[in-house]
N, C-alpha and C. Protein backbone atom coordinates (compact mmCIF):
# COMPACT_ATOMS: atom_id res chain seq x y z
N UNK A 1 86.42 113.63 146.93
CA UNK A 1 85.37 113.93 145.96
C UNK A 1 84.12 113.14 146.38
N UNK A 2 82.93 113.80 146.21
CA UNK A 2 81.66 113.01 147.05
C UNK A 2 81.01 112.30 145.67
N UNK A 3 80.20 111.40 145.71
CA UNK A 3 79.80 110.60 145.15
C UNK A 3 79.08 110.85 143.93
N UNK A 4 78.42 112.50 144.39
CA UNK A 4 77.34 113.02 142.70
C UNK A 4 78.56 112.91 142.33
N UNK A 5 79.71 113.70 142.62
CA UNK A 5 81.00 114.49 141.60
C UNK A 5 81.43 113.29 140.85
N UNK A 6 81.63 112.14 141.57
CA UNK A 6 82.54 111.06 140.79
C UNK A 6 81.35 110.55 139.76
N UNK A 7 80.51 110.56 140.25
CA UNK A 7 79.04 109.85 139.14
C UNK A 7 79.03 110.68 137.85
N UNK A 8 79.33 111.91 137.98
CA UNK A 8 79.35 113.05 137.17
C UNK A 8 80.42 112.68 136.37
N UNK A 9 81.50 112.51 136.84
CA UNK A 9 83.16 113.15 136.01
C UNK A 9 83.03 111.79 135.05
N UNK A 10 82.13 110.45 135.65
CA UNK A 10 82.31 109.14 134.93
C UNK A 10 81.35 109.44 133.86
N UNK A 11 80.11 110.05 133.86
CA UNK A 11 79.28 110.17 133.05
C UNK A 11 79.71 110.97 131.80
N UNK A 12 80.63 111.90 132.23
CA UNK A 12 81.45 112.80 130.97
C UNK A 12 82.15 112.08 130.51
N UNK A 13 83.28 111.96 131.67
CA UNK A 13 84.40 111.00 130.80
C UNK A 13 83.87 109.36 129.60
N UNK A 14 82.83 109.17 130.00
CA UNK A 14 81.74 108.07 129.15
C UNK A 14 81.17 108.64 127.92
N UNK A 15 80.49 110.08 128.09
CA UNK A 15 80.08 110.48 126.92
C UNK A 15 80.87 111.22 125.90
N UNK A 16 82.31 111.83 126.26
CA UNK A 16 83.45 111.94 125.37
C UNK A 16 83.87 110.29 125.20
N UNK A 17 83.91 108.72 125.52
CA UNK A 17 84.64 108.20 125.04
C UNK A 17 83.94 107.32 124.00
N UNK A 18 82.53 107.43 124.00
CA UNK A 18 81.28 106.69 123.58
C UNK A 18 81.36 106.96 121.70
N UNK A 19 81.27 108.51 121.50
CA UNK A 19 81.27 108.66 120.29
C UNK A 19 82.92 108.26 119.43
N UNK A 20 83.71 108.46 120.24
CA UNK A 20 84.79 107.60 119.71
C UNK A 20 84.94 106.15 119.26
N UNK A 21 84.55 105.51 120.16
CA UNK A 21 84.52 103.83 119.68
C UNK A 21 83.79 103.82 119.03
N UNK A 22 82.04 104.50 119.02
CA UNK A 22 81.15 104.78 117.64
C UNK A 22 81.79 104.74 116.62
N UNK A 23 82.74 105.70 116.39
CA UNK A 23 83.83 106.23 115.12
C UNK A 23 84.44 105.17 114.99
N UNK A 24 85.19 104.80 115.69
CA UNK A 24 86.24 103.82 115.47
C UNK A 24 85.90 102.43 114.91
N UNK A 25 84.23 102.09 115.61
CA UNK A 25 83.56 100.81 114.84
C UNK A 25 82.84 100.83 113.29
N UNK A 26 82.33 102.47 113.26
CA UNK A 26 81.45 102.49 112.15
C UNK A 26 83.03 102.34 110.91
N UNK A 27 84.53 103.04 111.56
CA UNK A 27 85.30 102.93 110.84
C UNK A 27 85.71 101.93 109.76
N UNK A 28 85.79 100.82 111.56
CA UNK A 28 86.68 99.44 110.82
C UNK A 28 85.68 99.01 110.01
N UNK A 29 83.53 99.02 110.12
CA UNK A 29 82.76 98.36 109.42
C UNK A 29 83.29 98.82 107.89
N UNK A 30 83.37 100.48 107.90
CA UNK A 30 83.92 100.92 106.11
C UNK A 30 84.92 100.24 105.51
N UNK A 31 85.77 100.17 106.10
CA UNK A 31 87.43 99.70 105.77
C UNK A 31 86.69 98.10 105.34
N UNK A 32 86.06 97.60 106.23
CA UNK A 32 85.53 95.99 105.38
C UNK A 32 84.87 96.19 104.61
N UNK A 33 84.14 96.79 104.19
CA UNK A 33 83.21 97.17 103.09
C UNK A 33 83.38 97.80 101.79
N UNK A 34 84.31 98.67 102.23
CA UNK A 34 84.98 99.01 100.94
C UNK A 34 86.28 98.12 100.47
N UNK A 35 86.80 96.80 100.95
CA UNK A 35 87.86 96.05 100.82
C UNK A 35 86.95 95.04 100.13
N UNK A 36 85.79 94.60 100.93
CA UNK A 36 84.72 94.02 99.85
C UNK A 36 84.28 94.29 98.73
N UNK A 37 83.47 95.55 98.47
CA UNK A 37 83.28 95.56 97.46
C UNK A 37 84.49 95.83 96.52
N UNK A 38 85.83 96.17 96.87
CA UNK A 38 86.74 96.09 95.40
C UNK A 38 87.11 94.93 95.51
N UNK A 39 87.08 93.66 95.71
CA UNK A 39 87.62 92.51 95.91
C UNK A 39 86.21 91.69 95.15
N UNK A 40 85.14 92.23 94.80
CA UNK A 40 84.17 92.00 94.01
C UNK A 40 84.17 92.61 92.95
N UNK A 41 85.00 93.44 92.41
CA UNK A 41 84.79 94.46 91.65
C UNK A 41 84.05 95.64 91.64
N UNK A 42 83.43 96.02 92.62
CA UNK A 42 82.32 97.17 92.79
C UNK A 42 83.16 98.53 92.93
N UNK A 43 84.01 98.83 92.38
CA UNK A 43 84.96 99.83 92.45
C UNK A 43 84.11 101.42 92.98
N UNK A 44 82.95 101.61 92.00
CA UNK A 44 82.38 102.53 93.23
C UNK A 44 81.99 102.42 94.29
N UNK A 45 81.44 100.96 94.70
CA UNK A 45 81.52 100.90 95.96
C UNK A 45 82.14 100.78 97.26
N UNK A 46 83.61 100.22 96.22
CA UNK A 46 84.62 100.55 97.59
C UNK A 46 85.60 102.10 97.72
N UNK A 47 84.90 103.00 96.39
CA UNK A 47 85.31 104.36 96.63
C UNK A 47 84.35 104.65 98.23
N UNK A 48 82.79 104.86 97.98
CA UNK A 48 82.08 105.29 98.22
C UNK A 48 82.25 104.77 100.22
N UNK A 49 82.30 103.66 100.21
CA UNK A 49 82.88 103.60 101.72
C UNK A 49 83.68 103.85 102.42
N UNK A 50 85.29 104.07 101.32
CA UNK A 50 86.68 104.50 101.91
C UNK A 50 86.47 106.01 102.36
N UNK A 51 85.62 106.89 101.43
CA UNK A 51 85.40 108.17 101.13
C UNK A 51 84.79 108.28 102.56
N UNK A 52 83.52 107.54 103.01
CA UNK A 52 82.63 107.55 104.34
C UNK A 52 83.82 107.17 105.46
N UNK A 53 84.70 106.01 105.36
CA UNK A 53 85.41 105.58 105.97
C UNK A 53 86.42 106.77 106.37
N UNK A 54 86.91 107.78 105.23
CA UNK A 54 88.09 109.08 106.04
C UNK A 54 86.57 110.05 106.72
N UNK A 55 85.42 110.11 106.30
CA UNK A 55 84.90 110.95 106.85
C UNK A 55 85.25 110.30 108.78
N UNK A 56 85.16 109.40 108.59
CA UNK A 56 84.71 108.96 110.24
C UNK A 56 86.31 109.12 110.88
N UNK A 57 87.36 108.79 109.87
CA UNK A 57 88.57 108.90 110.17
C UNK A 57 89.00 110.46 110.66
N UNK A 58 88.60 111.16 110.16
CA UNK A 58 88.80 112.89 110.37
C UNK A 58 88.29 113.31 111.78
N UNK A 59 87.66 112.46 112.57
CA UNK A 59 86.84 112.87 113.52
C UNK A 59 87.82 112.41 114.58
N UNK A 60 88.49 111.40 114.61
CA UNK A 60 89.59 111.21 114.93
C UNK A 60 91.02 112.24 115.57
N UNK A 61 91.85 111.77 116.46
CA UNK A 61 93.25 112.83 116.50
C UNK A 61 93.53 112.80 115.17
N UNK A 62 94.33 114.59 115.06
CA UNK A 62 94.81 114.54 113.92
C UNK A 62 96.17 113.77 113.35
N UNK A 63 96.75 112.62 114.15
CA UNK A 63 97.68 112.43 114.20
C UNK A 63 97.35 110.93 114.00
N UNK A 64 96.30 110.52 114.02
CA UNK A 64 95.53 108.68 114.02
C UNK A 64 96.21 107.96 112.98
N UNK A 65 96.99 107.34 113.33
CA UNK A 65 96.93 106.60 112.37
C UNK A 65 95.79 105.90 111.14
N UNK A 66 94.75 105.79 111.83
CA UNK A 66 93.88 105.53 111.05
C UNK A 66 93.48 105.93 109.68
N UNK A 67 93.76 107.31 110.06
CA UNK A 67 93.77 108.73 109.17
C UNK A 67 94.73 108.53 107.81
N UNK A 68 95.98 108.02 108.24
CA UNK A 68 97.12 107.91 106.94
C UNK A 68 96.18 106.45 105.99
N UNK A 69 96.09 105.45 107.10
CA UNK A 69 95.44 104.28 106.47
C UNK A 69 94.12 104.97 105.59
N UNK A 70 93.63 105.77 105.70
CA UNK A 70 92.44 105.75 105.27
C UNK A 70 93.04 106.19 103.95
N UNK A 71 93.52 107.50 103.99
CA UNK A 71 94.30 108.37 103.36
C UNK A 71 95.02 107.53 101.91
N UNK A 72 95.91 106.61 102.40
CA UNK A 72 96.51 105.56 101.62
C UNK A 72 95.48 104.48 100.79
N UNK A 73 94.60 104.02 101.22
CA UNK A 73 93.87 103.62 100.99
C UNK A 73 92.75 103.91 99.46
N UNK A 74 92.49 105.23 100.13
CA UNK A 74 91.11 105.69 99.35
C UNK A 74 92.54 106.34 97.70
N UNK A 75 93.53 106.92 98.43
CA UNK A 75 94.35 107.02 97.12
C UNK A 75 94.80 105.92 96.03
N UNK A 76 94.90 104.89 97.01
CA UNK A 76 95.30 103.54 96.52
C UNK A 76 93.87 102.72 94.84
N UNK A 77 92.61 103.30 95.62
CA UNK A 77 91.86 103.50 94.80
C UNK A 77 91.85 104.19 93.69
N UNK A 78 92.16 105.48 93.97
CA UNK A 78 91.78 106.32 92.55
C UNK A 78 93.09 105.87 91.60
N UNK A 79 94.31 105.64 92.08
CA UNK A 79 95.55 105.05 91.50
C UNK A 79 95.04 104.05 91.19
N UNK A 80 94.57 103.27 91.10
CA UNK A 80 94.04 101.62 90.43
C UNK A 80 93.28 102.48 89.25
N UNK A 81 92.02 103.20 89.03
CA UNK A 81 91.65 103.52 87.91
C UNK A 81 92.33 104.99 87.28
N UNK A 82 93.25 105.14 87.67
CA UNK A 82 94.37 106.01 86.84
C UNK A 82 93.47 107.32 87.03
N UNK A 83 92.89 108.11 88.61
CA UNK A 83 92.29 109.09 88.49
C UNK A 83 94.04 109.44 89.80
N UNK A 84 94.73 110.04 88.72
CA UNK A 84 96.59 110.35 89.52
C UNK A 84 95.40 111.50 90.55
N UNK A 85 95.06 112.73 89.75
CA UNK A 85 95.00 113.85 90.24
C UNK A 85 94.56 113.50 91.81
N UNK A 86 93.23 113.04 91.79
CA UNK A 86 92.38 112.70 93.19
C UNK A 86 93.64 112.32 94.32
N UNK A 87 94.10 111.20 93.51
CA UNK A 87 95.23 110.73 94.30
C UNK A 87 96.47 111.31 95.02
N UNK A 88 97.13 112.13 94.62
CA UNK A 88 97.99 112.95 94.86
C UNK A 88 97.92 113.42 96.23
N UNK A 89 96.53 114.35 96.31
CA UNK A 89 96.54 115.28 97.54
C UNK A 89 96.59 114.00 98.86
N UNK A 90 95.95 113.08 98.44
CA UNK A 90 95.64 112.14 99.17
C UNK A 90 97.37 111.19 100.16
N UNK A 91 97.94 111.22 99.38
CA UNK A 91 98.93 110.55 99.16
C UNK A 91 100.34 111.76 99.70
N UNK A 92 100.04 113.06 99.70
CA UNK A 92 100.73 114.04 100.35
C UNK A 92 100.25 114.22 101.87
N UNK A 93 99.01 114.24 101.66
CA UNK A 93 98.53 114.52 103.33
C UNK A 93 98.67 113.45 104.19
N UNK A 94 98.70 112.24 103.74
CA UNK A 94 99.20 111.01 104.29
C UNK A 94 100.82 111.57 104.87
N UNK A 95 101.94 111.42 103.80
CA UNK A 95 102.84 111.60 104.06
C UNK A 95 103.49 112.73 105.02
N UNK A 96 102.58 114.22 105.24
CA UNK A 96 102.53 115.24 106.03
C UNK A 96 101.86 114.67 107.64
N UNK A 97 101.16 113.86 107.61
CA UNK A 97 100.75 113.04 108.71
C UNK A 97 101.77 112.34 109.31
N UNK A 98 101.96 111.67 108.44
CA UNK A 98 103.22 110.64 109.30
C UNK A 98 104.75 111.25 109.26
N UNK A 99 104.89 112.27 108.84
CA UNK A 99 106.30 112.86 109.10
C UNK A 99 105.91 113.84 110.11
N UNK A 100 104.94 114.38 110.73
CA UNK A 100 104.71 115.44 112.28
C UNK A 100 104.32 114.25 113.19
N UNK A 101 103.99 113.18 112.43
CA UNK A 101 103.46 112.33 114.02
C UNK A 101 104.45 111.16 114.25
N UNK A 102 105.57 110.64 113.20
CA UNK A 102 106.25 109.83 114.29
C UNK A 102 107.55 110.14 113.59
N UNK A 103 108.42 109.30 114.15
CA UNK A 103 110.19 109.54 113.81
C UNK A 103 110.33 109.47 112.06
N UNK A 104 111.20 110.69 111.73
CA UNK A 104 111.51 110.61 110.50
C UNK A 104 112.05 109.55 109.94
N UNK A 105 112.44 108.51 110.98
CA UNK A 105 112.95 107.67 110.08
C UNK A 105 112.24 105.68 110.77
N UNK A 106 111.00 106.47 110.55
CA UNK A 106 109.80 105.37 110.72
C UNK A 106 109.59 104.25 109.58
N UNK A 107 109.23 103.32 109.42
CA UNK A 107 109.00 102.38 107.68
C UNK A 107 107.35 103.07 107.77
N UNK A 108 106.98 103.75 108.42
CA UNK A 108 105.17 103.96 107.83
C UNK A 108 105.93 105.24 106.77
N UNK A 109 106.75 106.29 107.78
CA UNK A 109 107.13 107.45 106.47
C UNK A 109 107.64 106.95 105.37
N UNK A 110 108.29 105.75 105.26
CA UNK A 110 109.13 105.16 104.18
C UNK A 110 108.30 104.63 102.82
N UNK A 111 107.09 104.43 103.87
CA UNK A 111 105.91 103.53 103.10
C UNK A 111 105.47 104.70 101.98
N UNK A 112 104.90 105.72 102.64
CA UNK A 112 104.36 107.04 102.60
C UNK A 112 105.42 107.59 101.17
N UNK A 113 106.48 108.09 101.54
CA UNK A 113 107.93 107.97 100.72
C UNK A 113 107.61 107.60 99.16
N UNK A 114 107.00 106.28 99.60
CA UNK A 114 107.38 104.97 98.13
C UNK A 114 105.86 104.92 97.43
N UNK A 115 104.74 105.30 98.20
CA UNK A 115 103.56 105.73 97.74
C UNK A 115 103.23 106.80 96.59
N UNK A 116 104.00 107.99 97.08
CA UNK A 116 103.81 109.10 96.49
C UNK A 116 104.93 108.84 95.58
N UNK A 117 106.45 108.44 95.61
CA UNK A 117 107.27 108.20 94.58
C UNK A 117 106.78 107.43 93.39
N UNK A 118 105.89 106.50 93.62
CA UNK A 118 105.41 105.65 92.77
C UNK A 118 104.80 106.90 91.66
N UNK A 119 104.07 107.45 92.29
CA UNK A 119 102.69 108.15 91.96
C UNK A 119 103.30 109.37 90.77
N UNK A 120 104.53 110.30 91.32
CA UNK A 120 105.19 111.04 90.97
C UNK A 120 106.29 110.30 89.81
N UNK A 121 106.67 109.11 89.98
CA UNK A 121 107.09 108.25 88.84
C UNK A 121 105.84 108.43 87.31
N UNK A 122 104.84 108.06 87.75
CA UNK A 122 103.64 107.59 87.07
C UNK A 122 103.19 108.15 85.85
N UNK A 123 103.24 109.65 86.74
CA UNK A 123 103.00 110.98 86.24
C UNK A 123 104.26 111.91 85.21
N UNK A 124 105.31 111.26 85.40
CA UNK A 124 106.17 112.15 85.10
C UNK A 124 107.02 112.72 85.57
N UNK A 125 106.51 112.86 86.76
CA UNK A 125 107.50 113.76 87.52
C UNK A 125 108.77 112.91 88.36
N UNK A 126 109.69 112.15 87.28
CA UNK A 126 110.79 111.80 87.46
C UNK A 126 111.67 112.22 88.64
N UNK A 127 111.90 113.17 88.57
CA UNK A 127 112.78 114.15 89.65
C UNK A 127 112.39 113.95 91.07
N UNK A 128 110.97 114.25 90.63
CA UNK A 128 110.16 114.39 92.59
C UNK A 128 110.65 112.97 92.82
N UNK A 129 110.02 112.12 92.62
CA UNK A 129 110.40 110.56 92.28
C UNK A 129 111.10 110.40 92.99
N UNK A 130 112.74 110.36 92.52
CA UNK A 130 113.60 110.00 92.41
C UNK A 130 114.36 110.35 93.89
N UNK A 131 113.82 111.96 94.35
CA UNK A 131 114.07 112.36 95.32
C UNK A 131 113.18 111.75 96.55
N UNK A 132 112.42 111.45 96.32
CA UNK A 132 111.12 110.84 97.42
C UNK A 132 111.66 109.32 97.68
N UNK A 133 112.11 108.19 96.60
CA UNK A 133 112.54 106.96 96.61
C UNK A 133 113.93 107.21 97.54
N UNK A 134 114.83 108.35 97.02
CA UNK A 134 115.85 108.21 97.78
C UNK A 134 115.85 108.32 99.20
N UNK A 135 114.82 109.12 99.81
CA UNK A 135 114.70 109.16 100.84
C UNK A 135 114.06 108.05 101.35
N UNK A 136 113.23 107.72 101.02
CA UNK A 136 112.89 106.38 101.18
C UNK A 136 113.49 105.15 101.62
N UNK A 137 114.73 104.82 100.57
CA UNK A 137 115.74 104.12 100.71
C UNK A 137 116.74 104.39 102.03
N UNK A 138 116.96 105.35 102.16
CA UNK A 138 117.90 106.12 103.32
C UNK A 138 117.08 105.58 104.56
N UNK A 139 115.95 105.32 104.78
CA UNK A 139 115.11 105.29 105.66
C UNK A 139 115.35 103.58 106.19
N UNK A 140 115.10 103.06 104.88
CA UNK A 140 114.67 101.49 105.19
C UNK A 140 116.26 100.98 105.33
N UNK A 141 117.43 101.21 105.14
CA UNK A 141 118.49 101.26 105.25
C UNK A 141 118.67 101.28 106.70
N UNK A 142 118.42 102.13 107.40
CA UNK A 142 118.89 102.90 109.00
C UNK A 142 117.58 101.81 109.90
N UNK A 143 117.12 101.54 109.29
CA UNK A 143 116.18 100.54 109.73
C UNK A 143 116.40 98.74 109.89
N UNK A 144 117.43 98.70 108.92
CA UNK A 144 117.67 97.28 108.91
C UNK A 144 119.21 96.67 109.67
């Protein structure tokens, strides 16, 4: 390969990897910012960054971990001021994340598991619950 070509393939391979670490920094800045302001009490303000924080997360593989964290996270929020509904989808797509992207019998799915069981406890929905914890348990079991 002659020298434009390699100058070239580095200049691509640089400008696909550039807006990533962009993402990945403006990320981790949200994730501190919104951990700040609820650790101050600014509860909209640490919606309002987690919310910016999955935007940057989505840009991401669909498989990022980052993505469940964010996911968990920003649900973890609306569950603190008892907004279940918001929470829910949040807290499923997490769990649909981490059961296509690593071993079913991972502690992040387990985590995921005991997130949404909580949530489905909360609400009522005993049954889902009960079935989500058990699996859960089955998990952290085969794990220890």
């Amino acid at each position: 390969m002659n020298v434009r070509r390699k100058r070239l393939l580095a200049t691509i391979v640089i400008g696909l990897l550039l807006p990533t670490a962009a993402h990945a920094d403006r990320w981790e800045d949200l994730q501190r910012a919104a951990k700040s302001a609820y650790r101050q009490g600014d509860y909209n303000g640490a919606v309002i960054n987690m919310r910016a924080a999955l935007e940057e997360a989505e840009r991401f593989d669909p498989e990022d971990p980052r993505l469940t964290v964010t996911l968990n996270n920003l649900a973890g929020l609306y569950w603190d001021r008892g907004n279940y509904g918001a929470a829910e989808p949040l807290y499923e797509r997490s769990l649909a994340i981490r059961e296509k992207a690593l071993d079913p019998d991972h502690p992040d799915v387990a985590q995921s598991l005991e997130n949404y069981a909580a949530l489905m406890r909360k609400t009522g929905h005993d049954d889902e619950a009960v079935k989500l914890e058990r699996r859960a348990a089955t998990i952290r079991k085969k794990r220890h």
